[in-house]
N, C-alpha and C. Protein backbone atom coordinates (compact mmCIF):
# COMPACT_ATOMS: atom_id res chain seq x y z
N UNK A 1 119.76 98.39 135.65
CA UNK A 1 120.74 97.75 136.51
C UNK A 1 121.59 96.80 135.67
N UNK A 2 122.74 97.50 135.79
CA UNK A 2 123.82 96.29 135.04
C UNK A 2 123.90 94.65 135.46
N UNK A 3 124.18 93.35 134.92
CA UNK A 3 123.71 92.25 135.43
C UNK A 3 124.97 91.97 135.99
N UNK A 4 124.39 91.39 137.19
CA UNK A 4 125.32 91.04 138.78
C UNK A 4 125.01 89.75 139.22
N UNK A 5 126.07 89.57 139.40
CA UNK A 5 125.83 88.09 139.88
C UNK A 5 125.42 88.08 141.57
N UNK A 6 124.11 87.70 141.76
CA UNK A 6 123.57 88.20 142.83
C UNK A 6 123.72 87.07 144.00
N UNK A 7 124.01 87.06 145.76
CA UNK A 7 124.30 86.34 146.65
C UNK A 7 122.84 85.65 146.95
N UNK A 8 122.52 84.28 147.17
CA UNK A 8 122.20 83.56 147.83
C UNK A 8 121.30 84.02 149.24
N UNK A 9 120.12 84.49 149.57
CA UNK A 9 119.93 84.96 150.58
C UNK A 9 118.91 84.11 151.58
N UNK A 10 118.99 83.68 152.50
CA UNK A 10 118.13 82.85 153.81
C UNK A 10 117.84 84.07 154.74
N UNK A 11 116.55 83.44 154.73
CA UNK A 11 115.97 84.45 156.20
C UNK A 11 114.84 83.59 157.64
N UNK A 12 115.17 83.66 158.33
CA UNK A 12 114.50 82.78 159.43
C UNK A 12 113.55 83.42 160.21
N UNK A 13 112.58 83.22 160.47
CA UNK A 13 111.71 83.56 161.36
C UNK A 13 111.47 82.32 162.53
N UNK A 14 111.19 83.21 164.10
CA UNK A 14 111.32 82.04 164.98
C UNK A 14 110.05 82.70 165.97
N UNK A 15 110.33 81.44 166.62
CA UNK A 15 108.97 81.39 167.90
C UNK A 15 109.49 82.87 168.83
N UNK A 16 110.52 83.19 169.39
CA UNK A 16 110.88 84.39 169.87
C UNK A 16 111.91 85.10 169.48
N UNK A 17 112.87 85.24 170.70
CA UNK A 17 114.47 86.24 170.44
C UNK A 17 115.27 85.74 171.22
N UNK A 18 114.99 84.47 171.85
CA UNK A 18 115.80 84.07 173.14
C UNK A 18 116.32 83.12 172.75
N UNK A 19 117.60 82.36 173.30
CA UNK A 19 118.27 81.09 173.04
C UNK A 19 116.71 80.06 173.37
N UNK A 20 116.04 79.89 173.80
CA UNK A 20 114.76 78.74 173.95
C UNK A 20 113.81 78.95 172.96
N UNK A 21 114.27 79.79 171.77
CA UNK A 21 113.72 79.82 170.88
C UNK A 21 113.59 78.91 169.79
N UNK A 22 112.63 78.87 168.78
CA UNK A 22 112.83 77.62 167.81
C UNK A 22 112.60 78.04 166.17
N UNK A 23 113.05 77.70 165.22
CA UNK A 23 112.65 78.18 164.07
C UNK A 23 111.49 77.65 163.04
N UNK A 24 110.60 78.40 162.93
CA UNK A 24 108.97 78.52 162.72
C UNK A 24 108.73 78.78 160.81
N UNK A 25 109.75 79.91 160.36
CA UNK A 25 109.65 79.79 159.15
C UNK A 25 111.05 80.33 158.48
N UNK A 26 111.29 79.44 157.02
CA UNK A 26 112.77 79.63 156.44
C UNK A 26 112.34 80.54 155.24
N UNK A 27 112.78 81.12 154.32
CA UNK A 27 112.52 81.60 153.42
C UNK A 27 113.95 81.84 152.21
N UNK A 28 114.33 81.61 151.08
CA UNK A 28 115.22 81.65 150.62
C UNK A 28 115.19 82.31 149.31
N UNK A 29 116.07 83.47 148.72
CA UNK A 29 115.95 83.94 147.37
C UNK A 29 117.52 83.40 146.65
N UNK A 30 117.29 82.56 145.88
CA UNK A 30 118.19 82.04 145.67
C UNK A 30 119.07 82.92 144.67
N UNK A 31 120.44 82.71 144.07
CA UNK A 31 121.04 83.41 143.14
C UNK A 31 120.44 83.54 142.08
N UNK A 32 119.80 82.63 141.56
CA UNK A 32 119.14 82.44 140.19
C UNK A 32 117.52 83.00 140.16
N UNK A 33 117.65 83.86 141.44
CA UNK A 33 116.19 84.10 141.72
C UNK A 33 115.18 83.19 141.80
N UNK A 34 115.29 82.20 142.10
CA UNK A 34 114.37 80.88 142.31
C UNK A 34 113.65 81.04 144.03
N UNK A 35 112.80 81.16 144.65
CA UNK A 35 112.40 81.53 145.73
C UNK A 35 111.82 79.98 146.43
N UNK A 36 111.92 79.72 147.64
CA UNK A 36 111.50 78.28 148.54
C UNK A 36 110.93 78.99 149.79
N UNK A 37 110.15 78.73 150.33
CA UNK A 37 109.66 79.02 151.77
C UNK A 37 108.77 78.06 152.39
N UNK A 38 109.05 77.85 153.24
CA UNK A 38 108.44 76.65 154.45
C UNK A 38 108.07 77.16 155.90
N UNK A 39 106.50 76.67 156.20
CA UNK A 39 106.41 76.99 157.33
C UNK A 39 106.76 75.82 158.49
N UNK A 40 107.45 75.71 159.60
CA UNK A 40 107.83 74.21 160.24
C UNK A 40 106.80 74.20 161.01
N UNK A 41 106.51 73.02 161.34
CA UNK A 41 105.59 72.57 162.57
C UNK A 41 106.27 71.84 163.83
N UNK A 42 106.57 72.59 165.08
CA UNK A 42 107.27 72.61 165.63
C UNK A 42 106.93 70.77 166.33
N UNK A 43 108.63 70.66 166.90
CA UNK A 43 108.50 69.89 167.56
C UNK A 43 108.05 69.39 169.13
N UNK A 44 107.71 68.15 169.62
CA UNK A 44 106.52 68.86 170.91
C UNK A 44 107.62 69.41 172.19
N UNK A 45 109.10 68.97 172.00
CA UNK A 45 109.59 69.43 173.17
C UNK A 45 110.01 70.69 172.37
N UNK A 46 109.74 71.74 171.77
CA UNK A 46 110.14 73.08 170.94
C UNK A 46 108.53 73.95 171.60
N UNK A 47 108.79 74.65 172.97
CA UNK A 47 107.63 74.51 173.56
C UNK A 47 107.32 76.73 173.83
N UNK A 48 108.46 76.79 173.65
CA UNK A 48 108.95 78.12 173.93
C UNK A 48 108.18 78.95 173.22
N UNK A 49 107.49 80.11 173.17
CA UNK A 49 106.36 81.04 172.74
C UNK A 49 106.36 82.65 173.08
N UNK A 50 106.90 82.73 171.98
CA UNK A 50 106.82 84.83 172.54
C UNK A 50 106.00 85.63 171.69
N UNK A 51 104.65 85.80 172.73
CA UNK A 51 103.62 87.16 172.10
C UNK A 51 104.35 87.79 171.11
N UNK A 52 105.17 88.60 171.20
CA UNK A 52 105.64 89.88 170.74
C UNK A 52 106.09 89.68 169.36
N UNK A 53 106.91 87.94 169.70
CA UNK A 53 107.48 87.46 168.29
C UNK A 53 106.52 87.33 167.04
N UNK A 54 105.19 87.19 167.63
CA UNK A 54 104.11 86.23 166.77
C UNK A 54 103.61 87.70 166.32
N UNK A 55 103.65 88.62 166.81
CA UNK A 55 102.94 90.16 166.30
C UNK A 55 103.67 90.85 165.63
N UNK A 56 104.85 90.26 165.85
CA UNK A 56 105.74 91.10 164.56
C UNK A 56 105.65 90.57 163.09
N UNK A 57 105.97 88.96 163.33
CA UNK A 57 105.90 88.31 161.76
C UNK A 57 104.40 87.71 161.65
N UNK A 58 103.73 87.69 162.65
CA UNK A 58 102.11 87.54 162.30
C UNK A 58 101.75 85.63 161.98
N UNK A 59 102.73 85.06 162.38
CA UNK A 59 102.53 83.44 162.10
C UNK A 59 102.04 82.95 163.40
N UNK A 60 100.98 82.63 163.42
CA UNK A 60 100.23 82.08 164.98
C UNK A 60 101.03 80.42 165.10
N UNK A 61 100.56 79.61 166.39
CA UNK A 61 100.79 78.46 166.79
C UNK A 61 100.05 77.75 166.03
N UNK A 62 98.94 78.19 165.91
CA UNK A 62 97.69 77.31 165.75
C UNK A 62 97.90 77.13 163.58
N UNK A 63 98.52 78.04 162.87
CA UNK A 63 98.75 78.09 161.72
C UNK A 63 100.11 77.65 161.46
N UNK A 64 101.42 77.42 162.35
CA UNK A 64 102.09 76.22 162.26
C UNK A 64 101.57 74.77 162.36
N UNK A 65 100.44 74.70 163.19
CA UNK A 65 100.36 72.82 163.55
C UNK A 65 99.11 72.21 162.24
N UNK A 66 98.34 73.80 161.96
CA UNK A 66 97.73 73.09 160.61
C UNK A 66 98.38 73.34 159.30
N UNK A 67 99.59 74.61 159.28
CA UNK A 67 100.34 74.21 157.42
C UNK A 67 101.68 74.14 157.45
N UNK A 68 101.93 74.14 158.71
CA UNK A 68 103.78 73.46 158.93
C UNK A 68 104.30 72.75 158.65
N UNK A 69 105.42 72.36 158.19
CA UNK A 69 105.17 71.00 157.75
C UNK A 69 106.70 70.52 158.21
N UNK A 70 106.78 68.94 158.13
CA UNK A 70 107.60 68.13 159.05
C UNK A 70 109.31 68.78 158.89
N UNK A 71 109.73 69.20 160.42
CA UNK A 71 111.04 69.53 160.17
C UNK A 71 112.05 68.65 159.48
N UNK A 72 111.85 67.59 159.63
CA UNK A 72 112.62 66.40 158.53
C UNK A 72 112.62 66.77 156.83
N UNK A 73 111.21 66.69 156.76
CA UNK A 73 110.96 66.87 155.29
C UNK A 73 111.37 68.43 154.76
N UNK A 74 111.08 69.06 155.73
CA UNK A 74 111.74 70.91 155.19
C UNK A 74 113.39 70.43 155.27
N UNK A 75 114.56 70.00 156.16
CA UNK A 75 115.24 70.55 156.49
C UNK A 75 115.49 69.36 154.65
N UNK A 76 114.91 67.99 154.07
CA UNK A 76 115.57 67.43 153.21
C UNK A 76 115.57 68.37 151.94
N UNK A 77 113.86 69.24 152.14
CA UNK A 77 113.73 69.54 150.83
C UNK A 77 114.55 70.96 150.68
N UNK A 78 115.15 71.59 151.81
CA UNK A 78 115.81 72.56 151.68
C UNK A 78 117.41 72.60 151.36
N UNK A 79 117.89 71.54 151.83
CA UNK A 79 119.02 70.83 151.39
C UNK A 79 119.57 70.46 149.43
N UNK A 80 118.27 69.78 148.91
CA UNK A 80 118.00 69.84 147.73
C UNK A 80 117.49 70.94 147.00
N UNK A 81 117.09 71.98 147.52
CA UNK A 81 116.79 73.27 147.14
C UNK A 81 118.54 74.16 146.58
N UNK A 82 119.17 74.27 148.17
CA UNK A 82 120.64 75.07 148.09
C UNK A 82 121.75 74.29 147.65
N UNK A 83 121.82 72.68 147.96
CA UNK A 83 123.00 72.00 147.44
C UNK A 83 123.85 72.34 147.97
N UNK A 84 125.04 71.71 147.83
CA UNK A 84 125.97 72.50 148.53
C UNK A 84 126.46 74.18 147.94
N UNK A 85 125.60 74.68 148.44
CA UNK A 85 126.06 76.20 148.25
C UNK A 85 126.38 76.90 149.37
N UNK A 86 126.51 78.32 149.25
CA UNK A 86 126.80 79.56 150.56
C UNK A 86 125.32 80.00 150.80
N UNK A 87 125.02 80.16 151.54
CA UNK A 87 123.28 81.15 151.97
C UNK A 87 124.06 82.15 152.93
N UNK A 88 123.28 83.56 152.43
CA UNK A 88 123.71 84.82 153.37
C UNK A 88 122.36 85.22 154.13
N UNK A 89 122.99 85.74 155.27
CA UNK A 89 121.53 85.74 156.03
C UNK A 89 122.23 87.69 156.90
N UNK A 90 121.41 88.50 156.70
CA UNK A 90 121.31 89.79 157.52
C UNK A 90 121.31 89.48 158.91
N UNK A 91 120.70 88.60 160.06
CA UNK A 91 121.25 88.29 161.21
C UNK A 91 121.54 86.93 161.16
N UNK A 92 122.09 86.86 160.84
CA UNK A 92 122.82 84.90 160.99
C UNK A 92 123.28 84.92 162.39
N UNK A 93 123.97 85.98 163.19
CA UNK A 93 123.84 86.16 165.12
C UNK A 93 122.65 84.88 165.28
N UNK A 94 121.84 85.08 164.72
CA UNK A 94 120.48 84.29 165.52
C UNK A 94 120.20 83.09 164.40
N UNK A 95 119.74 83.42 163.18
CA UNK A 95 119.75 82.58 161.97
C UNK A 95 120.09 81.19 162.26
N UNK A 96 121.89 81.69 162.46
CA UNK A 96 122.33 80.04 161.95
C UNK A 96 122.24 79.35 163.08
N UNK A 97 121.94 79.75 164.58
CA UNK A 97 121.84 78.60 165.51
C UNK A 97 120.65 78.30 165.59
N UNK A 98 119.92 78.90 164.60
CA UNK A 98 118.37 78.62 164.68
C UNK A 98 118.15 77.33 163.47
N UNK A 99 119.25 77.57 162.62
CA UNK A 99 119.10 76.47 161.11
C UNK A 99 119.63 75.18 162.03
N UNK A 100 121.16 75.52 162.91
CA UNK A 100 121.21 74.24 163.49
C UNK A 100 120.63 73.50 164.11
N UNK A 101 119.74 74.00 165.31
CA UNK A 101 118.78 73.84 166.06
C UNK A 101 118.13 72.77 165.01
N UNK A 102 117.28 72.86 164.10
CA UNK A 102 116.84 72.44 162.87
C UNK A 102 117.20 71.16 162.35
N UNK A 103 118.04 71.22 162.19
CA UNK A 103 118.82 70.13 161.59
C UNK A 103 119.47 69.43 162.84
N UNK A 104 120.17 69.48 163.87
CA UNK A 104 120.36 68.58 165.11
C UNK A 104 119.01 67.94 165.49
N UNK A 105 117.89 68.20 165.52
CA UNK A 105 116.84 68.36 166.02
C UNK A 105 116.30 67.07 165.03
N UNK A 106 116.12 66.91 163.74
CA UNK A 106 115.96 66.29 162.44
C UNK A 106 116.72 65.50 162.15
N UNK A 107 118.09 65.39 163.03
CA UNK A 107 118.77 64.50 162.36
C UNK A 107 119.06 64.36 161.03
N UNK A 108 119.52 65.60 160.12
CA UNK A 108 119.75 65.75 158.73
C UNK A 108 121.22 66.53 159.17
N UNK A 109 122.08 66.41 158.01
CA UNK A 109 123.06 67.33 158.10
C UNK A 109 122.89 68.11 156.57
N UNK A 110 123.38 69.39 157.10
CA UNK A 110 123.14 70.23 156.35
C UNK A 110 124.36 70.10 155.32
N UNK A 111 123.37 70.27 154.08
CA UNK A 111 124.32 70.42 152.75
C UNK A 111 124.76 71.91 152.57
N UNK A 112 124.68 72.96 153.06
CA UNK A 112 124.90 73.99 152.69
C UNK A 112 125.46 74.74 153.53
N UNK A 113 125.94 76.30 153.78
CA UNK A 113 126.40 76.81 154.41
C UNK A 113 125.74 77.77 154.80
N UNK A 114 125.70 78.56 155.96
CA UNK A 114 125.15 79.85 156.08
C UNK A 114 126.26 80.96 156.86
N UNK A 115 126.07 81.45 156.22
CA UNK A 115 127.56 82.88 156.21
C UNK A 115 126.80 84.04 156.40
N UNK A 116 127.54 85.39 157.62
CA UNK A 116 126.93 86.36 157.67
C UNK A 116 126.92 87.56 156.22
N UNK A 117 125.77 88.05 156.18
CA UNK A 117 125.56 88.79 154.57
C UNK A 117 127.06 89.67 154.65
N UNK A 118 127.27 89.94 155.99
CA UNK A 118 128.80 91.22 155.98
C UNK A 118 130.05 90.68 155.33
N UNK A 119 130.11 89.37 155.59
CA UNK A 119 131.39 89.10 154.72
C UNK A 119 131.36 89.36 152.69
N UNK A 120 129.99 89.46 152.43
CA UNK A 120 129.97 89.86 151.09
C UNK A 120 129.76 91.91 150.60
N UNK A 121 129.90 92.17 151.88
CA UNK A 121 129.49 93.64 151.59
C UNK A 121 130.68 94.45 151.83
N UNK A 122 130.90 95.43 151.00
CA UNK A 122 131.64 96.55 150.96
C UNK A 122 131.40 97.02 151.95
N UNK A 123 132.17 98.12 152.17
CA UNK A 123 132.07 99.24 153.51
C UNK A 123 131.12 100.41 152.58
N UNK A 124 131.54 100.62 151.86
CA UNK A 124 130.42 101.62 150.60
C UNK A 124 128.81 100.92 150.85
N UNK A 125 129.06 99.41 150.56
CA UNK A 125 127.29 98.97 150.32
C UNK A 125 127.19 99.20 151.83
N UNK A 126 127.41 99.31 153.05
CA UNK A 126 127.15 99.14 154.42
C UNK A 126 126.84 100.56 154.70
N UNK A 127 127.39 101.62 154.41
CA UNK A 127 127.12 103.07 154.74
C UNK A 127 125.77 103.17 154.18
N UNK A 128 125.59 102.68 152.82
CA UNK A 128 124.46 102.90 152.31
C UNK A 128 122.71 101.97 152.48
N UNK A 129 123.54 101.08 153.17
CA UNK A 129 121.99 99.68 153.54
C UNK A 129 121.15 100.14 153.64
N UNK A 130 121.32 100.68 154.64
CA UNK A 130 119.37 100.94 156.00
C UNK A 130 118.76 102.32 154.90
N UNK A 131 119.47 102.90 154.33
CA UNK A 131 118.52 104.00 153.42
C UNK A 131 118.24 103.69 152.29
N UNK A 132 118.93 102.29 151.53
CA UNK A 132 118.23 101.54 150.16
C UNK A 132 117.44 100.61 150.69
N UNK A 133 117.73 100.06 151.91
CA UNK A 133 116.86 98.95 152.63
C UNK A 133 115.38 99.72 152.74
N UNK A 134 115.44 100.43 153.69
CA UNK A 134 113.88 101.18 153.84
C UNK A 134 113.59 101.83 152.45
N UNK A 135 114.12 102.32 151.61
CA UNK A 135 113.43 103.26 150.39
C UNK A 135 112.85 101.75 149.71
N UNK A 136 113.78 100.53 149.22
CA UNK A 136 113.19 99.76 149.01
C UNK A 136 111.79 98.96 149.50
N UNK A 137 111.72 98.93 151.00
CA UNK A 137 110.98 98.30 151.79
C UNK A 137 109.54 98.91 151.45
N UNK A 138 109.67 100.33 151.50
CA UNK A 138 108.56 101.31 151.37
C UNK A 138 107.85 101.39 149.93
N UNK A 139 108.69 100.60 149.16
CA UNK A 139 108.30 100.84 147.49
C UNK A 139 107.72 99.37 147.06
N UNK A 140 107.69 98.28 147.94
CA UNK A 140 107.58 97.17 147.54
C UNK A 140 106.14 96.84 148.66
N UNK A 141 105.80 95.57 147.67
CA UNK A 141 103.95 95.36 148.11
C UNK A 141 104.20 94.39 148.92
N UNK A 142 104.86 94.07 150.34
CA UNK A 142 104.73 92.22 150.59
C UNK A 142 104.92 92.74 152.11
N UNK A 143 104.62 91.58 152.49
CA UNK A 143 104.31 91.76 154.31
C UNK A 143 105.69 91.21 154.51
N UNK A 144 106.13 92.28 155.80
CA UNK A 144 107.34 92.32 156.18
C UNK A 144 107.29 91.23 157.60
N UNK A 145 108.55 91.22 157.69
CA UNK A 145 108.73 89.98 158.75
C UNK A 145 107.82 88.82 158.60
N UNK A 146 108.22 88.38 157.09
CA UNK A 146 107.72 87.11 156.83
C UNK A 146 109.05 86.58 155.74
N UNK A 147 109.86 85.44 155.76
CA UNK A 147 110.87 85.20 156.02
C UNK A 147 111.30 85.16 154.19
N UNK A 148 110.42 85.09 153.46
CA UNK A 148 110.67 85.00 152.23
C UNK A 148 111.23 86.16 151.24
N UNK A 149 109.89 87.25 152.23
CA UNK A 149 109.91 88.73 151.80
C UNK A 149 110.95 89.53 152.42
N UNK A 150 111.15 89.09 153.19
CA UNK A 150 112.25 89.53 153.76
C UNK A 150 113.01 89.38 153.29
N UNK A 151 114.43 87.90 152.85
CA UNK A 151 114.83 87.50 152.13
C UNK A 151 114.89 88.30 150.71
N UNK A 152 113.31 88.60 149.82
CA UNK A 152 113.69 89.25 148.51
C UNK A 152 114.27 90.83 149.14
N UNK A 153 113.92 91.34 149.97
CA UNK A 153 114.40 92.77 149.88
C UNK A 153 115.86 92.60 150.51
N UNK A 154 116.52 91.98 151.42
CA UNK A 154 117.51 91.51 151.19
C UNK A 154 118.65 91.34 150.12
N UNK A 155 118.19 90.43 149.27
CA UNK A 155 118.88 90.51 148.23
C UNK A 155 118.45 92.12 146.99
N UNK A 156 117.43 92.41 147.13
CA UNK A 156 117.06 93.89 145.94
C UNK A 156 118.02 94.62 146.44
N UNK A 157 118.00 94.94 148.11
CA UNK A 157 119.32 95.92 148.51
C UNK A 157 120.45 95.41 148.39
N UNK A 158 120.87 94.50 148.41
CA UNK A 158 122.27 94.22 147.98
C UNK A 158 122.73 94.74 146.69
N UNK A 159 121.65 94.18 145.83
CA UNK A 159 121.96 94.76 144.45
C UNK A 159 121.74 96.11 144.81
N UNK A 160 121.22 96.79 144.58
CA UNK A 160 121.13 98.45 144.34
C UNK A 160 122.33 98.71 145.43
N UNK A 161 122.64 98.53 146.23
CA UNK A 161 123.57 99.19 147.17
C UNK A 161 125.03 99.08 146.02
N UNK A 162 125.17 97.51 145.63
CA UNK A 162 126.35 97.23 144.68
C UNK A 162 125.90 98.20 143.51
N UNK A 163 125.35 98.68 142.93
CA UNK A 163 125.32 99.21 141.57
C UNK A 163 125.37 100.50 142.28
N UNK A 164 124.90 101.45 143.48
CA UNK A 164 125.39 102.65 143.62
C UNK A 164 126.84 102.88 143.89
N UNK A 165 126.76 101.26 144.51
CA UNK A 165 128.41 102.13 144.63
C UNK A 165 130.28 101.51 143.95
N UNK A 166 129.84 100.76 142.77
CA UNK A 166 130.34 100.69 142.12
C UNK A 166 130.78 101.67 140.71
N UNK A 167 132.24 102.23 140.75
CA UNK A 167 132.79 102.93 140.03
C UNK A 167 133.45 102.93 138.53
């Protein structure tokens, strides 16, 4: 793979899929390939809980309130993590009102940005996603819908999508 200057990627995992939802875990692959992930420990009026959510990414209640850790202290140390940079996120639809949520909530303002991954993708890398996304997904060792791993295959398909279809 020729060397690319690779996007910034955030991925969120939350208590469900609904606006009364709350965000549970961040995960980030940074440009420089530097990786951060935090699990939050929700706040007590953040009360909202969906079975279905917790069986997909596999993070219980009871394993937020013992290794979660303070939305203050995630949202500072994540701030000092990205700096003022861009973070791309595959559903930022849900993502970024979930980062705000976060940070209104914490009383921190965010140093960084979060932008949907589409404004950095070709129409070429987009035809091609979901079949480098899954060939990748299927070739790699890490538990899915967990916000970090997610995040790295994220950014692996970006790259390979950019190197197939660059001429």
């Amino acid at each position: 793979m020729r060397n690319i200057s690779l996007p910034t990627i955030i991925d969120v995992e939350a208590s469900g899929f609904g606006a009364a939802s709350y965000p549970i875990e961040i995960g980030i692959v940074r440009y420089d390939g530097a990786k951060w992930c935090k699990l939050l420990r929700p706040y007590a009026s953040w009360v909202h809980w969906d079975k279905s959510a917790e069986s997909l990414h596999g993070i219980s209640q009871q394993m937020l309130e013992s290794r979660g850790e303070e939305p203050y202290t995630v949202c500072m140390e994540l701030n000092n993590f990205l700096g003022n940079t861009i973070a791309y996120s595959d559903g930022w639809v849900v993502d970024n009102p979930w980062l705000i949520k976060l940070y209104a909530a914490a009383q921190v303002e965010m140093s960084f940005t979060c932008r949907a991954l589409e404004y950095i993708l070709t129409e070429a890398q987009m035809d091609k996603w979901h079949e480098v996304k899954d060939r990748l997904s299927a070739n790699v060792d890490v538990k899915r819908h967990r916000a970090s791993s997610d995040a790295m295959i994220i950014q692996q398909t970006y790259a390979k999508t950019l190197e197939l279809t660059k001429t």
